[in-house]
C-alpha atoms as a PDB file:
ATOM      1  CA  UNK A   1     -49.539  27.536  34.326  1.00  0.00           C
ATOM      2  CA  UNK A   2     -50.698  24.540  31.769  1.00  0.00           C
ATOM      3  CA  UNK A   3     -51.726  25.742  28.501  1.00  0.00           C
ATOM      4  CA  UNK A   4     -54.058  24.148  25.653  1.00  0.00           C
ATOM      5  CA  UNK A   5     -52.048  22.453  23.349  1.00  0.00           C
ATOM      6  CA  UNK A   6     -53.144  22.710  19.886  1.00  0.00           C
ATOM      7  CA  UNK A   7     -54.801  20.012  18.165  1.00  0.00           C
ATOM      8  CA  UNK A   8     -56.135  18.233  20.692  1.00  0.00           C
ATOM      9  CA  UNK A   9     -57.626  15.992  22.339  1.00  0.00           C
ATOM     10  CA  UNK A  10     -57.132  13.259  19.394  1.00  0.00           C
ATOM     11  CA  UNK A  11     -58.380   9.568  19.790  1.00  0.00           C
ATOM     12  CA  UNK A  12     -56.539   7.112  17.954  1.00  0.00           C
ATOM     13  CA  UNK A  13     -56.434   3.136  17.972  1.00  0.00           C
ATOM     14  CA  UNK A  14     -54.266   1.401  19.549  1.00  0.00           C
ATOM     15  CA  UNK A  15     -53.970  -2.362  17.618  1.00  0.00           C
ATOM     16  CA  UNK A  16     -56.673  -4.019  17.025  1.00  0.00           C
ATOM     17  CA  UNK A  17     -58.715  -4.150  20.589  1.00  0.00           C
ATOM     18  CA  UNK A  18     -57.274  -0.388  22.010  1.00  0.00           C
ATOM     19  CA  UNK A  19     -58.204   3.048  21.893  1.00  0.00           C
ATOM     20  CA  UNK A  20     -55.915   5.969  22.750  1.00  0.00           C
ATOM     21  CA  UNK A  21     -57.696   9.423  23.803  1.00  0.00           C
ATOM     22  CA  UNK A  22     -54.968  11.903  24.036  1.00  0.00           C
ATOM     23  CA  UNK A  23     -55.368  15.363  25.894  1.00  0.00           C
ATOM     24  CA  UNK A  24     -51.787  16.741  24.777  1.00  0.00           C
ATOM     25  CA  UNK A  25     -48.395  15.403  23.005  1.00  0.00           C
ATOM     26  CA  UNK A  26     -46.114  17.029  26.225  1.00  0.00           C
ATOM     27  CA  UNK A  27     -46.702  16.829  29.910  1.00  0.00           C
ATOM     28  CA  UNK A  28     -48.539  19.769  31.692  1.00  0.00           C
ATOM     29  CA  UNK A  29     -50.624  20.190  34.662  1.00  0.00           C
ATOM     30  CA  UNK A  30     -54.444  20.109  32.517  1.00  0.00           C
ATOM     31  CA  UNK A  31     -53.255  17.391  30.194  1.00  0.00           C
ATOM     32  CA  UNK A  32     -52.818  15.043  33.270  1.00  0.00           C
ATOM     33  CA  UNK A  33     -55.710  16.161  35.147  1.00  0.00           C
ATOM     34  CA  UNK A  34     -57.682  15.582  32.143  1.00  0.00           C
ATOM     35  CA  UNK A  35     -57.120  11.982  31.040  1.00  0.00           C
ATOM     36  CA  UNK A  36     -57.599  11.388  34.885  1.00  0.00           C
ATOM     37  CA  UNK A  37     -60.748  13.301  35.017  1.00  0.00           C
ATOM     38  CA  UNK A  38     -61.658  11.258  31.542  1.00  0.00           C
ATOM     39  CA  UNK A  39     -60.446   7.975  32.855  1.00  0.00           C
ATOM     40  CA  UNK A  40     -62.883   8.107  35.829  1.00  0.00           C
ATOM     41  CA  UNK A  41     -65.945   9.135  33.630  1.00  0.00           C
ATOM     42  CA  UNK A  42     -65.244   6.040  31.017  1.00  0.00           C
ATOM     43  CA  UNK A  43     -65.225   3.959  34.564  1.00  0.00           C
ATOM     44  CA  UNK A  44     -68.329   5.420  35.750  1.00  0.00           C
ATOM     45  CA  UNK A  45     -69.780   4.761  32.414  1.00  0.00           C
ATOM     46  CA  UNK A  46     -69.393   0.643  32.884  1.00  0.00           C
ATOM     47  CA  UNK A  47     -69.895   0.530  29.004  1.00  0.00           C
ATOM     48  CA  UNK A  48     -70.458  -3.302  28.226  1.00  0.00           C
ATOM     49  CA  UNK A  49     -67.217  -4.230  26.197  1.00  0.00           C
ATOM     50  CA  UNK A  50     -64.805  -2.064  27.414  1.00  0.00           C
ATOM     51  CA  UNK A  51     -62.416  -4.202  29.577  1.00  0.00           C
ATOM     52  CA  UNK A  52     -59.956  -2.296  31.134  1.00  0.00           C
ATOM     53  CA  UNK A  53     -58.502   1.570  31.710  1.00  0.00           C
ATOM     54  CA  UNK A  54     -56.116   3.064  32.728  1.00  0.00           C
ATOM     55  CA  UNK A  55     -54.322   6.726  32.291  1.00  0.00           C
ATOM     56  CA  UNK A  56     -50.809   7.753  31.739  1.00  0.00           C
ATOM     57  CA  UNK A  57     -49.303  11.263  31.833  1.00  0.00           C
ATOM     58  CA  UNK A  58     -51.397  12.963  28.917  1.00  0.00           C
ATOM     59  CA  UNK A  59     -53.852   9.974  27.960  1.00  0.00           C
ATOM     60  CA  UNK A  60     -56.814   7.858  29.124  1.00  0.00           C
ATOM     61  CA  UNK A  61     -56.250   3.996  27.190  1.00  0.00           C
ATOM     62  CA  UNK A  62     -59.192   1.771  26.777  1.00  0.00           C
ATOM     63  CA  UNK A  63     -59.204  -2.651  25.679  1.00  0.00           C
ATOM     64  CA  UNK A  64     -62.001  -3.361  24.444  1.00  0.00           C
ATOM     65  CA  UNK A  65     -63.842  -6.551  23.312  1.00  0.00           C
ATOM     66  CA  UNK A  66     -64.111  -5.736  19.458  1.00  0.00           C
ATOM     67  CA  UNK A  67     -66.448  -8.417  18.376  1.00  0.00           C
ATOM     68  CA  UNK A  68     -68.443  -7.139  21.381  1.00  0.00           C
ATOM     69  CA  UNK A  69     -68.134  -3.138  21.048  1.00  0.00           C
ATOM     70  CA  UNK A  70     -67.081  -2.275  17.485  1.00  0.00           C
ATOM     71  CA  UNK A  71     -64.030   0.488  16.975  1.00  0.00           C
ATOM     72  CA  UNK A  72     -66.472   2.604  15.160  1.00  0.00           C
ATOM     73  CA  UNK A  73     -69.044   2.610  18.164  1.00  0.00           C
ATOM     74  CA  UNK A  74     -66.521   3.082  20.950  1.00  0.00           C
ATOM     75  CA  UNK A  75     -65.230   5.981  18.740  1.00  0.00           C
ATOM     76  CA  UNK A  76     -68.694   7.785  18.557  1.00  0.00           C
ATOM     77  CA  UNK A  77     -69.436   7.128  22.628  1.00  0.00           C
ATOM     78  CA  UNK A  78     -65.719   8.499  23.239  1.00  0.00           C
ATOM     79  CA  UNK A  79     -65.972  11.803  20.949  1.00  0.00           C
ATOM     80  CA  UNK A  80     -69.879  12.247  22.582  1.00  0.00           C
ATOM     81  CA  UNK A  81     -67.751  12.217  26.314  1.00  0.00           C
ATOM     82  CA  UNK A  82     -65.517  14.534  24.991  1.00  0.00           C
ATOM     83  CA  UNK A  83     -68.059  16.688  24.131  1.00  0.00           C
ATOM     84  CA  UNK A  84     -69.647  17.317  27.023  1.00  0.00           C
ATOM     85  CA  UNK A  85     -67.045  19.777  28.925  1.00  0.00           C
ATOM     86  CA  UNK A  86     -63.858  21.356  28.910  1.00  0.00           C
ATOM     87  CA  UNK A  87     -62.109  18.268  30.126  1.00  0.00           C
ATOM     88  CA  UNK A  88     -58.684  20.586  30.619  1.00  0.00           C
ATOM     89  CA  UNK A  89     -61.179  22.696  33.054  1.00  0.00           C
ATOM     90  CA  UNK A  90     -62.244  19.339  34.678  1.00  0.00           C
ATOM     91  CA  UNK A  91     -62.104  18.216  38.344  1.00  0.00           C
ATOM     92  CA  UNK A  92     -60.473  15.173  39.920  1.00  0.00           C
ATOM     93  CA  UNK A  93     -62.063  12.635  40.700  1.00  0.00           C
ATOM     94  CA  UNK A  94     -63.350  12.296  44.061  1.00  0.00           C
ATOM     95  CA  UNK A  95     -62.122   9.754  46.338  1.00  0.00           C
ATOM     96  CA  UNK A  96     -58.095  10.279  45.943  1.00  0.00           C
ATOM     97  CA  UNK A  97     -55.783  10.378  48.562  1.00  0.00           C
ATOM     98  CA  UNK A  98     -53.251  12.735  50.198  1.00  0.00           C
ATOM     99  CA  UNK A  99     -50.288  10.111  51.495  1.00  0.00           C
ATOM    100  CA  UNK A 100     -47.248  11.615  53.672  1.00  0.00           C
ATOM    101  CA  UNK A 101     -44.408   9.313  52.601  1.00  0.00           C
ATOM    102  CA  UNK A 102     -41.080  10.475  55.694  1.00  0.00           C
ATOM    103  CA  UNK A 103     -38.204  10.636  53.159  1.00  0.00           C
ATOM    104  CA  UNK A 104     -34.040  10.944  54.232  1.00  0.00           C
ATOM    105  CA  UNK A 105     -32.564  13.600  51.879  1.00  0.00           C
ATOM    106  CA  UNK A 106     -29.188  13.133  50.723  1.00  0.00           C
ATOM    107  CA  UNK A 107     -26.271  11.603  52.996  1.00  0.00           C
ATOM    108  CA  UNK A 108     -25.152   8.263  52.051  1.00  0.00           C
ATOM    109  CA  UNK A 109     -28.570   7.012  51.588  1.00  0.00           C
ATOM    110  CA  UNK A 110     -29.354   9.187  48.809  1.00  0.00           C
ATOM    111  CA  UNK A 111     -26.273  10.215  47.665  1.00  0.00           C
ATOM    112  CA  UNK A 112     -27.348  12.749  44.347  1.00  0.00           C
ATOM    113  CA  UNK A 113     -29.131  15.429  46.130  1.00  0.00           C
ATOM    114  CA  UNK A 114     -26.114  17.705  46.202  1.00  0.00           C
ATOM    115  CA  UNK A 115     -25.929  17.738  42.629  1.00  0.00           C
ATOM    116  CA  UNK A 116     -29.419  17.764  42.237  1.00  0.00           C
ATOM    117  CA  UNK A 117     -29.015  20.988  44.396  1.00  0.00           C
ATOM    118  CA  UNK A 118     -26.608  22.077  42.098  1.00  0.00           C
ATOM    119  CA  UNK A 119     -28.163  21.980  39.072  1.00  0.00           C
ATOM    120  CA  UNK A 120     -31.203  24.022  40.473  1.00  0.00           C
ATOM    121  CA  UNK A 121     -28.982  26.529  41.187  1.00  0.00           C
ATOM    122  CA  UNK A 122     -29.728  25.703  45.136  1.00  0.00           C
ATOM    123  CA  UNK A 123     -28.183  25.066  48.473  1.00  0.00           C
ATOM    124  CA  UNK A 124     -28.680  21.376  49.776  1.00  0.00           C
ATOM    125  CA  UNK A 125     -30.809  22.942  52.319  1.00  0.00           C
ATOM    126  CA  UNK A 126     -33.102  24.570  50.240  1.00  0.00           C
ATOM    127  CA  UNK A 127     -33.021  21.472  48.394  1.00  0.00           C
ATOM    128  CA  UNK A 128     -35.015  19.616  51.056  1.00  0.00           C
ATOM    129  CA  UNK A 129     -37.047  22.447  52.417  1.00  0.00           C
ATOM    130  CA  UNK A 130     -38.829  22.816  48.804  1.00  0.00           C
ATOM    131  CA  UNK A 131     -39.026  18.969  48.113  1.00  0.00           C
ATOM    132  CA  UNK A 132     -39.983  18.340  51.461  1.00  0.00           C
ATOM    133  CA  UNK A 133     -42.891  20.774  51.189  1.00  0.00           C
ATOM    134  CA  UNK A 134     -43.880  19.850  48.161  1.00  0.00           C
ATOM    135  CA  UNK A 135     -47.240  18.687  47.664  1.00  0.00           C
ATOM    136  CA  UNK A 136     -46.807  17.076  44.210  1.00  0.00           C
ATOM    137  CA  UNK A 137     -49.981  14.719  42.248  1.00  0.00           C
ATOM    138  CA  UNK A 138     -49.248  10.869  41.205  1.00  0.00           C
ATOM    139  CA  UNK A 139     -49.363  11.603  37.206  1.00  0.00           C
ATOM    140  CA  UNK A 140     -49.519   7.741  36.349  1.00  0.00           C
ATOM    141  CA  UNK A 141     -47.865   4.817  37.425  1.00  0.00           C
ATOM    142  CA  UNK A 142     -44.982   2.582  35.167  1.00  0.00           C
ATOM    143  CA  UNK A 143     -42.303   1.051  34.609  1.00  0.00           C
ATOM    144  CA  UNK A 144     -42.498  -1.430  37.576  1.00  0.00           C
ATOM    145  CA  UNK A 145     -45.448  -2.617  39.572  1.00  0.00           C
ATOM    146  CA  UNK A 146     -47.347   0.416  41.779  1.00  0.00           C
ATOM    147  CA  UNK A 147     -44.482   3.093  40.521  1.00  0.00           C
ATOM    148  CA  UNK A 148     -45.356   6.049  40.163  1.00  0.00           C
ATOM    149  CA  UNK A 149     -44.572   9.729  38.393  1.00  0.00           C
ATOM    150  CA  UNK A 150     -45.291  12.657  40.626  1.00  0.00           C
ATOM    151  CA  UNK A 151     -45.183  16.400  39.506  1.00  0.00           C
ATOM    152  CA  UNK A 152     -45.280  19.070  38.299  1.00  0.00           C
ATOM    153  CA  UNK A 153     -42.313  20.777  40.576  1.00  0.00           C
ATOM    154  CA  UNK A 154     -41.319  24.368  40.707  1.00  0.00           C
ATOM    155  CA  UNK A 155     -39.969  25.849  37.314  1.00  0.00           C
ATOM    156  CA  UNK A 156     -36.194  25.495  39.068  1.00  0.00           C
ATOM    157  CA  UNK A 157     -36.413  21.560  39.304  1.00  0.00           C
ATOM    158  CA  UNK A 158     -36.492  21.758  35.463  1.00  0.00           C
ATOM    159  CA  UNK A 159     -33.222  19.631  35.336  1.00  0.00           C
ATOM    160  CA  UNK A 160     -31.867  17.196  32.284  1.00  0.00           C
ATOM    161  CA  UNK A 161     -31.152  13.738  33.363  1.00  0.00           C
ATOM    162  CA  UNK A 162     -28.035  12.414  33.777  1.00  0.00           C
ATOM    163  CA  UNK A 163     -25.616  12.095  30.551  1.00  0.00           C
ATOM    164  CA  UNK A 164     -24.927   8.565  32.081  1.00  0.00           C
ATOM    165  CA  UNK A 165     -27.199   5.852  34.167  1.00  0.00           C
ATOM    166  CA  UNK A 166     -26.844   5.250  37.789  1.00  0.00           C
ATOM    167  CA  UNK A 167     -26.356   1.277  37.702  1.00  0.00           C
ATOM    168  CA  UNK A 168     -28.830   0.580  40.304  1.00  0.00           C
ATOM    169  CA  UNK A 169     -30.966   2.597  43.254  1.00  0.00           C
ATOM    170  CA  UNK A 170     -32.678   0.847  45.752  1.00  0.00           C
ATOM    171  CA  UNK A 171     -36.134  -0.027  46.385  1.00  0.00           C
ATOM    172  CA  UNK A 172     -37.977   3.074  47.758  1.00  0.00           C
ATOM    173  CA  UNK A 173     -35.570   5.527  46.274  1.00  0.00           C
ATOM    174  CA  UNK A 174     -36.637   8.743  45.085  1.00  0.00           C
ATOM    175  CA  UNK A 175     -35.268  10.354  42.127  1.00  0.00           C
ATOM    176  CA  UNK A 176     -35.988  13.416  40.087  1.00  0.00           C
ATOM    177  CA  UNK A 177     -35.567  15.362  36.628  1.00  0.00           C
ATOM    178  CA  UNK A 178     -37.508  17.153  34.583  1.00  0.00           C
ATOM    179  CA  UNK A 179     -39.717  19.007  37.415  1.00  0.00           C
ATOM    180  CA  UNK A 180     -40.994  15.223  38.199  1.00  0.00           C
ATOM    181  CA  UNK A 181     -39.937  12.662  40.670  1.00  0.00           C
ATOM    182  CA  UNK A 182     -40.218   8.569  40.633  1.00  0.00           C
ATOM    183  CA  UNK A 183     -40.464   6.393  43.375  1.00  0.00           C
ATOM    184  CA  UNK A 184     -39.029   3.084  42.944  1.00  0.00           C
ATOM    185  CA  UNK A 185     -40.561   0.165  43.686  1.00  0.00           C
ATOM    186  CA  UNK A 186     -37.858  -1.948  42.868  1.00  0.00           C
ATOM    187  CA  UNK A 187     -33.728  -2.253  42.425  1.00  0.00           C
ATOM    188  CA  UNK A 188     -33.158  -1.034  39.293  1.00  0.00           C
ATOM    189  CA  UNK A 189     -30.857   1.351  37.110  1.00  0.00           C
ATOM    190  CA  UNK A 190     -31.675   5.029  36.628  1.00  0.00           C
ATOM    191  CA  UNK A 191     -30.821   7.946  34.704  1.00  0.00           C
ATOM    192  CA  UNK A 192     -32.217  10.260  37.275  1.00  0.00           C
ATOM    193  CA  UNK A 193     -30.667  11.908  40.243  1.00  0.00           C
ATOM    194  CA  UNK A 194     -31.206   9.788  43.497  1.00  0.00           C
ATOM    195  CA  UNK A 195     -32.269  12.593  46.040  1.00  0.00           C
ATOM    196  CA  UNK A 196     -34.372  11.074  48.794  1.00  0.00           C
ATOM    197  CA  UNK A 197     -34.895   7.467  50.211  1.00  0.00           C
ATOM    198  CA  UNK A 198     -38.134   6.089  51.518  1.00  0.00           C
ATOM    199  CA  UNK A 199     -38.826   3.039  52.969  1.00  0.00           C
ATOM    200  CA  UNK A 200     -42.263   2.969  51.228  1.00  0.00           C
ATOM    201  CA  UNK A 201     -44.042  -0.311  50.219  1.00  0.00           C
ATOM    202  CA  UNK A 202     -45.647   0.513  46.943  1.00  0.00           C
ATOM    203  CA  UNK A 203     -46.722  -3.014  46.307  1.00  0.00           C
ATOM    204  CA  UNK A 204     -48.882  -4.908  48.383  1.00  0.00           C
ATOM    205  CA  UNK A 205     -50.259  -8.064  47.112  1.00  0.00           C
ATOM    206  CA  UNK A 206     -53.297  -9.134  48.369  1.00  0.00           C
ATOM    207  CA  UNK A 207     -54.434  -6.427  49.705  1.00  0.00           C
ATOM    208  CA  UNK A 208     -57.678  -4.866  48.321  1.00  0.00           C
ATOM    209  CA  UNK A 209     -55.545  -2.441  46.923  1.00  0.00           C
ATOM    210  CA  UNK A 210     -52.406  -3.402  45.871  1.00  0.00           C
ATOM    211  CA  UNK A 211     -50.705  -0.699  44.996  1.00  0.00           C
ATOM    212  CA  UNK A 212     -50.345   2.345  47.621  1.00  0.00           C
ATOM    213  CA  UNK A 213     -50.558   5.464  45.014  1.00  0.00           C
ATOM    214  CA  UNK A 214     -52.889   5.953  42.244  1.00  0.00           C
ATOM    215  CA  UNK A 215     -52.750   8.631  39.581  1.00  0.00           C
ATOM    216  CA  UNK A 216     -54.965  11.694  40.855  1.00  0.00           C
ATOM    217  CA  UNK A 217     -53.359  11.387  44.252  1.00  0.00           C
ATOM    218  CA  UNK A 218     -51.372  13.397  46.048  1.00  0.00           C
ATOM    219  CA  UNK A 219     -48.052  13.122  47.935  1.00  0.00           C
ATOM    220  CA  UNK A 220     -45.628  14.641  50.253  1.00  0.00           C
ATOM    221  CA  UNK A 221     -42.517  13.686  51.247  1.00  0.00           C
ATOM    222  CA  UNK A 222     -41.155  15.100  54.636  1.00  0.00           C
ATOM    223  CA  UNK A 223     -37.985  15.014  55.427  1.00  0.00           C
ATOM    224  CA  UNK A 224     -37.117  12.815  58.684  1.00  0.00           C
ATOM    225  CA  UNK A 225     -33.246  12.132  59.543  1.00  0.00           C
ATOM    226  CA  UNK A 226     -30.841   9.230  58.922  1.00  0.00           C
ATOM    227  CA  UNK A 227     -31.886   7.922  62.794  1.00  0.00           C
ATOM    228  CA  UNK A 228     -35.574   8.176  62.234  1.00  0.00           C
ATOM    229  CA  UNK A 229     -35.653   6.595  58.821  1.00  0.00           C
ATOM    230  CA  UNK A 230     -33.903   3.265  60.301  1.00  0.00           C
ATOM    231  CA  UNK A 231     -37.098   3.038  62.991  1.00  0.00           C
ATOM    232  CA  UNK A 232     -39.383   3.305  59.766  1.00  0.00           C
ATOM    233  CA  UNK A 233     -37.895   0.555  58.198  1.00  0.00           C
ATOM    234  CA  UNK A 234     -39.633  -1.576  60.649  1.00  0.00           C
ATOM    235  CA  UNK A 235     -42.644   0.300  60.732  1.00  0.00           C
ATOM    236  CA  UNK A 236     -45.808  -0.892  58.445  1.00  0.00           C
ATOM    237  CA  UNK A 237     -45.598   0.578  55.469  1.00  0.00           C
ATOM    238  CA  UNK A 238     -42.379   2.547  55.781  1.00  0.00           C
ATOM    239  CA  UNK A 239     -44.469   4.939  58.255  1.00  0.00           C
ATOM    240  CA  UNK A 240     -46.378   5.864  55.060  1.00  0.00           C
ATOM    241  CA  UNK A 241     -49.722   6.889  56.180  1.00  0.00           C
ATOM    242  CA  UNK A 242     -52.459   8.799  53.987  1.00  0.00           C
ATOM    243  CA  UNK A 243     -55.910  10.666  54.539  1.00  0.00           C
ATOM    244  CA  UNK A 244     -59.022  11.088  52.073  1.00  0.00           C
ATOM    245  CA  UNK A 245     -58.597  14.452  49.872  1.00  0.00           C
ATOM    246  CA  UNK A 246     -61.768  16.769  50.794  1.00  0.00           C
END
């Protein structure tokens, strides 16, 4: 269960055109859902000056024009938003997305889910039956282009990361620590264990939307075998597909 943390939320400038609205110092599930929730109301808002948003796992971060919205104004509109509800009570916004992303656990492909396993204190097969039933919310995205943080998981996926980094996973991997899993959307090193692949395209550009995930979604990742995962990597998209959250 996500608890208040004390203290906040806190709004604090971020150099000379940014302004930081924080909902906790620590990940938890009402921090996130509130600078997501806060986020979408500064959007709806359209005030004249603010240039670009965007939210993160515990904060909502606004640019601003300063010589056309002054720190001290954006301040007072921020701290009247807050104001007006229990933003750690607040709802989503509407309009996100539940995407089913067919993931191959373990095996050669993703060769860390046995000692992922371990860790938990798990079986490889209960490994997969819980991650592959997991329905688990894009916290932000970061780090590379469309990547994105999903969680919370069950208590038991409360794992450290590795003492050591992995030199390089693949593109579309899926690693985990910390009751959170990344998806990569490039080659790149790691210090978390690589437990599924994916053959996911998280990066699309020119589409209207370039990036598949946004924070507020959802995801699952079912598990499909070693056979089925080399027909997806033909398949548009990765056989990613996605419906509109009631």
């Amino acid at each position: 269960m996500a608890l208040d943390q004390p203290g906040f939320p806190i709004i604090r400038t971020a150099g000379i055109d940014g302004m930081l609205v924080s909902f906790g110092d620590r990940l938890d599930e009402a921090a996130n859902r509130a600078a997501i929730a806060f986020r979408a109301e500064v959007e709806r808002a359209g005030w004249e000056g603010v240039q670009e948003s965007s939210s993160s796992l515990v904060s909502c971060y606004l640019r601003f024009d300063p010589l056309t919205l002054s720190h001290a104004d954006l301040e007072a509109r921020l701290r009247e938003v807050m104001a007006s509800r229990d933003w750690l009570q607040a709802d989503l916004p509407a309009g996100r997305r539940l995407h089913r992303i067919p993931t191959v656990y373990g095996g050669a492909l993703a060769p860390q889910l046995g000692e992922a396993a371990s860790e938990a204190g798990l079986s490889e097969a209960q490994a997969v039956e819980m991650l592959s039933e997991a329905q688990v919310r894009v916290t932000a995205l970061g780090f590379a282009p469309g990547q994105p943080y999903l969680g919370l998981l069950p208590e038991v996926w409360n794992i450290p990361r590795q003492s050591a980094l992995t030199p390089k996973v693949p593109k579309g991997a899926l690693v985990m620590a910390i009751r959170q899993l990344v998806l990569f959307g490039v080659t790149a090193p790691t210090g978390w264990r690589h437990v599924g692949q994916t053959a996911a395209e998280l990066f699309r550009l020119g589409d209207e939307r370039p990036f598949l995930l946004a924070p507020g979604d959802e995801v699952i990742f079912p598990a499909v075998s070693e056979a089925e995962f080399e027909a997806l990597r033909r398949a548009p998209g990765g056989g990613a597909r996605w419906e509109t959250l009631a």
